[in-house]
N, C-alpha and C. Protein backbone atom coordinates (compact mmCIF):
# COMPACT_ATOMS: atom_id res chain seq x y z
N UNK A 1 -56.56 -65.54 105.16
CA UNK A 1 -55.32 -66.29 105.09
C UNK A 1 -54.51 -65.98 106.34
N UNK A 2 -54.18 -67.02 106.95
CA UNK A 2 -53.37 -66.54 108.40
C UNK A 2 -51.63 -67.25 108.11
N UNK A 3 -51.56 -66.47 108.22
CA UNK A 3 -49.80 -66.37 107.89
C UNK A 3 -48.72 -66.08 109.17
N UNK A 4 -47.68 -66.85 109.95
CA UNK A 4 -47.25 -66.75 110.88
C UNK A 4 -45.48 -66.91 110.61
N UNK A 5 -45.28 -65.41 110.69
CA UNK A 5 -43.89 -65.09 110.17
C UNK A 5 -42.73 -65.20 111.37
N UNK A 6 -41.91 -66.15 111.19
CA UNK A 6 -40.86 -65.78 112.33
C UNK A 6 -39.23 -65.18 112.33
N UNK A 7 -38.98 -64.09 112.77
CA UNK A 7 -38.51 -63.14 112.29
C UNK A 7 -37.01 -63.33 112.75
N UNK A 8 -37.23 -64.62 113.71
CA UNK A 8 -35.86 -65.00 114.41
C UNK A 8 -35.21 -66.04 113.46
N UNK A 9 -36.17 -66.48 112.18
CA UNK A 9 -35.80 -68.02 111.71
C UNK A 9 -34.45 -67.85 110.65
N UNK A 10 -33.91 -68.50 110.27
CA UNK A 10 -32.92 -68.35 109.75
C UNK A 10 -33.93 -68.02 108.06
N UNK A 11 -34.59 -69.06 107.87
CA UNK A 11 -35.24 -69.50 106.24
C UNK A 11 -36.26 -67.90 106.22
N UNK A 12 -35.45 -67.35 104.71
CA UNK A 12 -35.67 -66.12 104.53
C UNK A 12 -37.63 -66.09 104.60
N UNK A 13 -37.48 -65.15 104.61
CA UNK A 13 -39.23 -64.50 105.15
C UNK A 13 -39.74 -65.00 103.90
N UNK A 14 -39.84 -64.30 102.64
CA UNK A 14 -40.18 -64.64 101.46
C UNK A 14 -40.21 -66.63 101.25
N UNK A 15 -39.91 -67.56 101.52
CA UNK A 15 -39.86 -68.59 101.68
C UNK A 15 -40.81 -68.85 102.75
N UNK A 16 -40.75 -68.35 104.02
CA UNK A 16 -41.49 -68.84 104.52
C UNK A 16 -43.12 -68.85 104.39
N UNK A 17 -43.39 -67.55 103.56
CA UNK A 17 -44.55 -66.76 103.04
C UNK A 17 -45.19 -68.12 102.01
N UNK A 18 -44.36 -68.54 101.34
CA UNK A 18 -44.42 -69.35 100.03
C UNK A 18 -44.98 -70.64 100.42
N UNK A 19 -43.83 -71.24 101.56
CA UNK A 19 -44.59 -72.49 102.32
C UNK A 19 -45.99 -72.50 102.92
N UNK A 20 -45.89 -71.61 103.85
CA UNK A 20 -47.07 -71.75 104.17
C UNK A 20 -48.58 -71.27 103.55
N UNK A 21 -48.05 -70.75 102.29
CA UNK A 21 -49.43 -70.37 101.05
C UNK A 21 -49.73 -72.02 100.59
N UNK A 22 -48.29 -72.82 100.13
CA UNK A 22 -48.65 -73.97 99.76
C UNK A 22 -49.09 -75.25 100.48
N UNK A 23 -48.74 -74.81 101.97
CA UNK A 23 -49.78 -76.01 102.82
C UNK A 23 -50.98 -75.93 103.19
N UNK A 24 -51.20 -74.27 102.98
CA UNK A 24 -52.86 -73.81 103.52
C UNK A 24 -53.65 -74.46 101.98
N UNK A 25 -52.85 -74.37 100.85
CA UNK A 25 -53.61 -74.95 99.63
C UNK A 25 -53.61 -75.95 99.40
N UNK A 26 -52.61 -77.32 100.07
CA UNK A 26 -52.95 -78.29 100.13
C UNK A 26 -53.98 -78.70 101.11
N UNK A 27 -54.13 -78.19 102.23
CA UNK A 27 -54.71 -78.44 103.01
C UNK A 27 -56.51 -78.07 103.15
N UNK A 28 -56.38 -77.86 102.06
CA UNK A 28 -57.42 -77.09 101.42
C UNK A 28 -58.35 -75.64 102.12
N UNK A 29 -57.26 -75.26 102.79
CA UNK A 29 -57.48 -73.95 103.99
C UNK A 29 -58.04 -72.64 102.81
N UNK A 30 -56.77 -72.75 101.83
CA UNK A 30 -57.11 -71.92 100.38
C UNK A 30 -57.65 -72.39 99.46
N UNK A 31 -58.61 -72.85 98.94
CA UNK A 31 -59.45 -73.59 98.12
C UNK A 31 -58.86 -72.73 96.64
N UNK A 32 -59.20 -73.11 95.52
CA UNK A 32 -58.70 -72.59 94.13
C UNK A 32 -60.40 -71.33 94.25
N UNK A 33 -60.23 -70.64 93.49
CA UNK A 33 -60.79 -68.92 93.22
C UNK A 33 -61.15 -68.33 94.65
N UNK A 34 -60.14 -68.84 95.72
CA UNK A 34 -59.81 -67.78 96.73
C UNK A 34 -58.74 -66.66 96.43
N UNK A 35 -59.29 -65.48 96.85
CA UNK A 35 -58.36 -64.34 96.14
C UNK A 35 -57.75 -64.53 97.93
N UNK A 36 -56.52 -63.77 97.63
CA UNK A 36 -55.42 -63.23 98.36
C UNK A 36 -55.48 -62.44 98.50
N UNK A 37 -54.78 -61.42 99.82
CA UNK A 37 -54.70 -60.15 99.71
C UNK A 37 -53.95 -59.20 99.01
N UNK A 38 -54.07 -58.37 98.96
CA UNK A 38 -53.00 -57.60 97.91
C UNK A 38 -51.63 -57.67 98.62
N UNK A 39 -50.74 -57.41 97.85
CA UNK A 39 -48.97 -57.10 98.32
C UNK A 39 -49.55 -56.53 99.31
N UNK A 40 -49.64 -54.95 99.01
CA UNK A 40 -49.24 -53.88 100.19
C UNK A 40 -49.85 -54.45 101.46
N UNK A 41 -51.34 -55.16 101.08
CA UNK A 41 -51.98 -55.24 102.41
C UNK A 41 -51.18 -56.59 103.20
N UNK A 42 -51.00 -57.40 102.68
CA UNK A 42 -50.23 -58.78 103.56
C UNK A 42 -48.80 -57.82 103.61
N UNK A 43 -48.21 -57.18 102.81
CA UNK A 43 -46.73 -56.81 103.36
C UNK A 43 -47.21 -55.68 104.88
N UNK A 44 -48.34 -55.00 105.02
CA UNK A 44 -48.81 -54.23 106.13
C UNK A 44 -49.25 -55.08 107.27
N UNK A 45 -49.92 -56.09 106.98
CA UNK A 45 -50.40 -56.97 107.87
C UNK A 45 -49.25 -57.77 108.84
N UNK A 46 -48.01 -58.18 107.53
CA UNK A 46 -47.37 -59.26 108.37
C UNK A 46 -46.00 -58.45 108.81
N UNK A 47 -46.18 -57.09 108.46
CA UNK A 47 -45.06 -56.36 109.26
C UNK A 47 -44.08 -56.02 108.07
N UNK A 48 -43.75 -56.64 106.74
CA UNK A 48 -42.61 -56.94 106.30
C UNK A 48 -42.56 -56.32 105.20
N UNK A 49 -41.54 -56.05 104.62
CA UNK A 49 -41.46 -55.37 103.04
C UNK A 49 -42.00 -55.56 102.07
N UNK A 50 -42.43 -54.42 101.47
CA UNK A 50 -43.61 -55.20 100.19
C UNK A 50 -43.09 -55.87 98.94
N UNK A 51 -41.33 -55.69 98.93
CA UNK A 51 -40.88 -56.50 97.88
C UNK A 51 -40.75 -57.71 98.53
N UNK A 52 -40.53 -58.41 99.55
CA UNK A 52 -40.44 -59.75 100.26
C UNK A 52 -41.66 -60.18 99.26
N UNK A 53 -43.11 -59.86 99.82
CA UNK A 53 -44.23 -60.14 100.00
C UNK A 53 -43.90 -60.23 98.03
N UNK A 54 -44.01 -59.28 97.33
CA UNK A 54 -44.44 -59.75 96.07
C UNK A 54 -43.62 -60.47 95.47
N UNK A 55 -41.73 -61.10 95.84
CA UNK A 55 -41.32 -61.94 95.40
C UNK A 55 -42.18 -63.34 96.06
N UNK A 56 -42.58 -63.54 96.83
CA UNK A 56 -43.03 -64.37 97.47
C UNK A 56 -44.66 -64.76 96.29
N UNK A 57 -45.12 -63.82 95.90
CA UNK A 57 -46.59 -63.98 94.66
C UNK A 57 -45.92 -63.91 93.68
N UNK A 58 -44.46 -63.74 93.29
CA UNK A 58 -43.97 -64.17 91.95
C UNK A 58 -43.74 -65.62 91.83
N UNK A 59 -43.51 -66.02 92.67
CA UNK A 59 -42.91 -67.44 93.14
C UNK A 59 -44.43 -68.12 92.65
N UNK A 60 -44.79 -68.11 93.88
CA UNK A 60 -46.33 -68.51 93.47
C UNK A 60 -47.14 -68.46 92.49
N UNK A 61 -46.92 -67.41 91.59
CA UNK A 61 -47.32 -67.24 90.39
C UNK A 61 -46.46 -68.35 89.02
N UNK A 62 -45.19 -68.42 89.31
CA UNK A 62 -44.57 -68.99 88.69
C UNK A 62 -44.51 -70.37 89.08
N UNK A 63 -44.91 -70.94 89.81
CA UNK A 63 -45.51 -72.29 90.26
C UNK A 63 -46.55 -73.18 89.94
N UNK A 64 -47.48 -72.07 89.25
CA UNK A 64 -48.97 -72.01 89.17
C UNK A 64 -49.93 -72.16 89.85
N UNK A 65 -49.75 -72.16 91.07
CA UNK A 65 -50.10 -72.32 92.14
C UNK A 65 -51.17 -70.75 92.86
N UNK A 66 -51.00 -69.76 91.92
CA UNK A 66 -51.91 -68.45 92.49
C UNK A 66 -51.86 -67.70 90.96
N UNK A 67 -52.80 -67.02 90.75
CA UNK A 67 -52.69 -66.49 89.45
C UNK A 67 -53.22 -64.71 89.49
N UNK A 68 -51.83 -63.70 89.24
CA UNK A 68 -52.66 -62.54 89.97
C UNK A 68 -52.98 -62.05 88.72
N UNK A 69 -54.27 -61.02 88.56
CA UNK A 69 -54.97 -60.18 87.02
C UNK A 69 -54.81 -59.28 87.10
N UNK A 70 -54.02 -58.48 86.94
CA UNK A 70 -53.63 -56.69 86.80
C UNK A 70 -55.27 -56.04 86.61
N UNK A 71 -55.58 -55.97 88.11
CA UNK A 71 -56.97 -54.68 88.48
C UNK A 71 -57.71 -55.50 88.68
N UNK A 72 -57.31 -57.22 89.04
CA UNK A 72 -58.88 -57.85 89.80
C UNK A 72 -57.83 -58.24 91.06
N UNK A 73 -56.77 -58.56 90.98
CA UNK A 73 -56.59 -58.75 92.35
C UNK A 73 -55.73 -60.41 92.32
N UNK A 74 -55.58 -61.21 93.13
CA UNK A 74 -54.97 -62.34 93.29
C UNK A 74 -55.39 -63.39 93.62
N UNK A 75 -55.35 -64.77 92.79
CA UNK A 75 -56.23 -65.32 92.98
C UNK A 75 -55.70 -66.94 93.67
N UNK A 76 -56.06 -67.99 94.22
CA UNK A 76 -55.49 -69.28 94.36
C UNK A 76 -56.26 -69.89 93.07
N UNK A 77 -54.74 -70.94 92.36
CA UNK A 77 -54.98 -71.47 91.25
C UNK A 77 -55.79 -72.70 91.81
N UNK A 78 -54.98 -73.42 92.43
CA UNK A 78 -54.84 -74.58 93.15
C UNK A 78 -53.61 -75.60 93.34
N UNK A 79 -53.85 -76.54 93.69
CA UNK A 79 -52.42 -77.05 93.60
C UNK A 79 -51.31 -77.22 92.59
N UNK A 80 -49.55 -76.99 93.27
CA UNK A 80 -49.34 -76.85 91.22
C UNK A 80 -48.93 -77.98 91.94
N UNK A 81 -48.65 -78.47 89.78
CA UNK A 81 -48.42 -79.79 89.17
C UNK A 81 -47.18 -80.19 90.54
N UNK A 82 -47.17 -81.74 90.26
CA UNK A 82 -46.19 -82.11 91.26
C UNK A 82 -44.76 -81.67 90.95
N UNK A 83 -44.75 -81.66 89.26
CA UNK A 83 -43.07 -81.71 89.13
C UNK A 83 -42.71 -80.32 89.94
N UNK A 84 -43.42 -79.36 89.52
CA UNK A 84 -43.10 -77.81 90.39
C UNK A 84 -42.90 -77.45 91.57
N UNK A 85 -44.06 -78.50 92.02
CA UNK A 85 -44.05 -78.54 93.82
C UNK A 85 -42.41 -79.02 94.16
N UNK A 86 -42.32 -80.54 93.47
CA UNK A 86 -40.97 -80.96 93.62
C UNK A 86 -40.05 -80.19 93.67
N UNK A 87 -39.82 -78.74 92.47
CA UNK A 87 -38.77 -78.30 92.55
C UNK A 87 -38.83 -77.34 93.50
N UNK A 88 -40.28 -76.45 93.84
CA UNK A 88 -40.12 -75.84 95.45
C UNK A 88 -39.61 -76.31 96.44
N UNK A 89 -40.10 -77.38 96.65
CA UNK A 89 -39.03 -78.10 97.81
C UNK A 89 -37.52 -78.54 97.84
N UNK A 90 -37.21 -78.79 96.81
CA UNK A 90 -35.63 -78.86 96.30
C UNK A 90 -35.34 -77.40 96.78
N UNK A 91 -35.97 -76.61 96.07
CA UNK A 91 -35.23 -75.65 96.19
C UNK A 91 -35.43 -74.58 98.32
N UNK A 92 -36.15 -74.87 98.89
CA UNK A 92 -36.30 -74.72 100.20
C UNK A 92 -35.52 -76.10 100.79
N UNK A 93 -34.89 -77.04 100.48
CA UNK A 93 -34.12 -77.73 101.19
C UNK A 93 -32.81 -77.36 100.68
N UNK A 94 -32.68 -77.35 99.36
CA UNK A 94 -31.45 -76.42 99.08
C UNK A 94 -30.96 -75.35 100.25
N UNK A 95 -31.96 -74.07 100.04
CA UNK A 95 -31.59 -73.42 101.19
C UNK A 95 -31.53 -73.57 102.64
N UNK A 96 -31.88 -74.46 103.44
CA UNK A 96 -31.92 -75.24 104.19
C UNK A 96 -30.70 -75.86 104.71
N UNK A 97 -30.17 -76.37 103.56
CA UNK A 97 -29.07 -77.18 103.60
C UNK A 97 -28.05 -75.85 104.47
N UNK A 98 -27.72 -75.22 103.05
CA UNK A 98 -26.51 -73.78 102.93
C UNK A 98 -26.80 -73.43 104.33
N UNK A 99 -28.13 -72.57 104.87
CA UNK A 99 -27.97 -72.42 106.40
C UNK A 99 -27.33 -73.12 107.18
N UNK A 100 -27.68 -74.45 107.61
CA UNK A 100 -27.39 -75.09 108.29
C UNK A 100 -26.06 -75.15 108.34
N UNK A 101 -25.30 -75.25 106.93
CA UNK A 101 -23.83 -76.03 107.17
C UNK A 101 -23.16 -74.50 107.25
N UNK A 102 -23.62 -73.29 107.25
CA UNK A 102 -23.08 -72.28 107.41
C UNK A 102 -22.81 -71.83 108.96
N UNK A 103 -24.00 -72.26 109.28
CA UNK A 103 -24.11 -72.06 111.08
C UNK A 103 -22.92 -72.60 111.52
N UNK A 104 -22.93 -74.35 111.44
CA UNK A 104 -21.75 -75.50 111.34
C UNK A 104 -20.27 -74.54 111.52
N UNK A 105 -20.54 -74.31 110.15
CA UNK A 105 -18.91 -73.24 110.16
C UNK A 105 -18.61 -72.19 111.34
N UNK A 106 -20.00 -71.53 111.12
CA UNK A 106 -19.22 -70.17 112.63
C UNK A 106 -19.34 -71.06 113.31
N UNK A 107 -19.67 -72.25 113.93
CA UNK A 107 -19.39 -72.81 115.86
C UNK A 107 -17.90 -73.37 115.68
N UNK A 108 -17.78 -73.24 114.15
CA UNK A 108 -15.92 -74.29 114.26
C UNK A 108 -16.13 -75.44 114.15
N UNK A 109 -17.28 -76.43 113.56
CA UNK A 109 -17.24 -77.50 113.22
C UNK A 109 -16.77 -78.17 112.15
N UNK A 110 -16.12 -79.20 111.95
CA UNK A 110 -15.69 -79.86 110.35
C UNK A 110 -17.16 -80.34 109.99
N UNK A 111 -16.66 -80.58 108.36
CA UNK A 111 -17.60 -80.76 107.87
C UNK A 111 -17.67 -82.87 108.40
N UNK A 112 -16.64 -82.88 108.80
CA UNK A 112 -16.17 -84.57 109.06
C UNK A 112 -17.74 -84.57 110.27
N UNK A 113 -17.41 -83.47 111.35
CA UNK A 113 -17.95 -83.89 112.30
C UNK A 113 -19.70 -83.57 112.11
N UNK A 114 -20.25 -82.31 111.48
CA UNK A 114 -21.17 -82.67 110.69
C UNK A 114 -21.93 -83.66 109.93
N UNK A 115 -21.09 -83.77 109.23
CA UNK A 115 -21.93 -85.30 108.17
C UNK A 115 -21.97 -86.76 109.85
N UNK A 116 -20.85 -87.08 110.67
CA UNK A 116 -21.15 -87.83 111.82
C UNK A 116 -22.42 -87.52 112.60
N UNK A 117 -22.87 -86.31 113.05
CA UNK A 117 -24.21 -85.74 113.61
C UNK A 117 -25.26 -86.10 113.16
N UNK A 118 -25.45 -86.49 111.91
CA UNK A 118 -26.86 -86.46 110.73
C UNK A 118 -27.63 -87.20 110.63
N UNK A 119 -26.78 -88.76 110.72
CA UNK A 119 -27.39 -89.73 110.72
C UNK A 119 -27.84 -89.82 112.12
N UNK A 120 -27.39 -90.02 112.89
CA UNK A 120 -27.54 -90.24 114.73
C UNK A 120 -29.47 -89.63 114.43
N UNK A 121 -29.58 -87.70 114.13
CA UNK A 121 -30.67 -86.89 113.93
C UNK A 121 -31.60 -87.41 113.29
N UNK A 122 -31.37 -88.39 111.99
CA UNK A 122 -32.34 -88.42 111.11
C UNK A 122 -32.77 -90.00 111.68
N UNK A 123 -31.99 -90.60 112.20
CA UNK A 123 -32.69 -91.88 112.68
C UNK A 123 -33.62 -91.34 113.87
N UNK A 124 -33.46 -90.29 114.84
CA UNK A 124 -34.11 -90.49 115.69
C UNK A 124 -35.47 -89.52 114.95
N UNK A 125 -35.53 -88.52 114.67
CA UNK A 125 -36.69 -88.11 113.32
C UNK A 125 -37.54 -89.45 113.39
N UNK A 126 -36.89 -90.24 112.21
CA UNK A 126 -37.97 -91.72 112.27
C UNK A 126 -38.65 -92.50 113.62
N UNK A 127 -37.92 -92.58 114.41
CA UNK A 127 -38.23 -93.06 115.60
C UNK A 127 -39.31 -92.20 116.25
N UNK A 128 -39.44 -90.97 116.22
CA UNK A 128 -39.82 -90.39 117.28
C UNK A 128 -41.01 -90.14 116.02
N UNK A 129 -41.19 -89.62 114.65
CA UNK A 129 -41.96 -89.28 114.12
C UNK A 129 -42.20 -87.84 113.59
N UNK A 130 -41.13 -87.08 114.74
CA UNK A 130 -41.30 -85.38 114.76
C UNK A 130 -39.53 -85.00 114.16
N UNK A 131 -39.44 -84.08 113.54
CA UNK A 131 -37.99 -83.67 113.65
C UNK A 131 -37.39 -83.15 114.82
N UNK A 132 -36.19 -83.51 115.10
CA UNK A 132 -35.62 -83.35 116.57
C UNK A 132 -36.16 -82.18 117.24
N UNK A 133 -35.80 -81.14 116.27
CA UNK A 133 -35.30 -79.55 116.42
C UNK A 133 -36.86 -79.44 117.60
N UNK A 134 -38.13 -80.32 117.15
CA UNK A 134 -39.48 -80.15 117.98
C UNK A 134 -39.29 -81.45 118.70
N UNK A 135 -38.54 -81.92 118.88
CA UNK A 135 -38.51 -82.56 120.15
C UNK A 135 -37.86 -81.95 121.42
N UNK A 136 -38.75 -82.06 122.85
CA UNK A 136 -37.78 -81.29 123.99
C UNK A 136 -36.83 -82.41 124.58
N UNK A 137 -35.54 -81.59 124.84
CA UNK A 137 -34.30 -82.00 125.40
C UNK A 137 -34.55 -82.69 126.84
N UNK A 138 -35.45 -82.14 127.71
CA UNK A 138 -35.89 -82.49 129.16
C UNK A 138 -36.51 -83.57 129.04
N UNK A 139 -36.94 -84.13 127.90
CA UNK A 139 -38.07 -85.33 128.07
C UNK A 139 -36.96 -86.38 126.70
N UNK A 140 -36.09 -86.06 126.75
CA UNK A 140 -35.17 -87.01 125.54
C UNK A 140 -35.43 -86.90 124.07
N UNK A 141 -36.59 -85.92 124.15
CA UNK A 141 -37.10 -86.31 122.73
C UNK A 141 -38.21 -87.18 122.48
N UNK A 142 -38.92 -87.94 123.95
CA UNK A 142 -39.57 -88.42 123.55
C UNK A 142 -41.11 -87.91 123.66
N UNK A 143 -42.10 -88.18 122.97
CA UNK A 143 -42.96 -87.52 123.16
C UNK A 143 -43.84 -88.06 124.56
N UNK A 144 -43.91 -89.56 124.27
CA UNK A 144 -44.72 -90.50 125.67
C UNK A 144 -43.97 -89.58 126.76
N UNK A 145 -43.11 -88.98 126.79
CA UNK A 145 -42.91 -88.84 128.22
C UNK A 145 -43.08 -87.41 128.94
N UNK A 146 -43.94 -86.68 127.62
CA UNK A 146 -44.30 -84.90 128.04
C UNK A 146 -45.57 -85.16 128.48
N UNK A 147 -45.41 -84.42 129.40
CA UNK A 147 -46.78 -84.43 130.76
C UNK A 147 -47.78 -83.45 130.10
């Protein structure tokens, strides 16, 4: 399982752990009766606390999405049901949201001038296909025009 933690990101570690368990299993990278590594060893591997790491297999566990057996180890369920998935993502855009409009606040922005910014962002998202934040500033955002 390759897991790529970024330590600068705002979206807590434990979240990010979670996402990317559930795209490697959609993506079928984690197939269902692939075991996982243990806590200690992914919390050793990816640098980070071993309570991060096992709220992160509670989550997952409570998703249904990984199923661990006290003395066999951890296992991938497979994909969970959609309604669950749904509410993972609610709930990672939830937090998402709170960052963002928190940042907003320390630069001294209204929330007036915020909600004005959003739309401008999310139309060009559609246009371009990528979310801004991965689009570069030197080339407009557009992709045709990175060498």
């Amino acid at each position: 399982m390759q897991l790529s933690i970024d330590f600068r990101s705002k979206i807590p570690i434990y979240v990010q752990i979670v996402e990317q368990v559930k795209q490697q299993v959609a993506a079928g990278g984690l197939p269902p009766g692939e075991q996982l590594p243990t806590v200690r060893q992914l919390a050793a591997d990816l640098r980070v606390n071993f309570n991060t790491v096992a709220r992160s297999y509670r989550l997952l566990d409570e998703a249904g999405l990984i199923s661990t057996q006290q003395g066999r180890g951890t296992y991938v369920v497979g994909a969970p049901p959609a309604s669950i998935s749904g509410t993972l993502r609610q709930e990672a855009l939830h937090t998402l949201t709170r960052l963002y409009l928190a940042d907003a606040a320390r630069l001294g922005l209204t929330p007036d001038e915020v909600a004005a910014a959003l739309p401008a962002m999310i139309e060009r998202w559609r246009q371009l296909g990528i979310p801004p934040a991965e689009a570069d500033p030197a080339d407009g955002g557009d992709p045709a025009r990175r060498g």
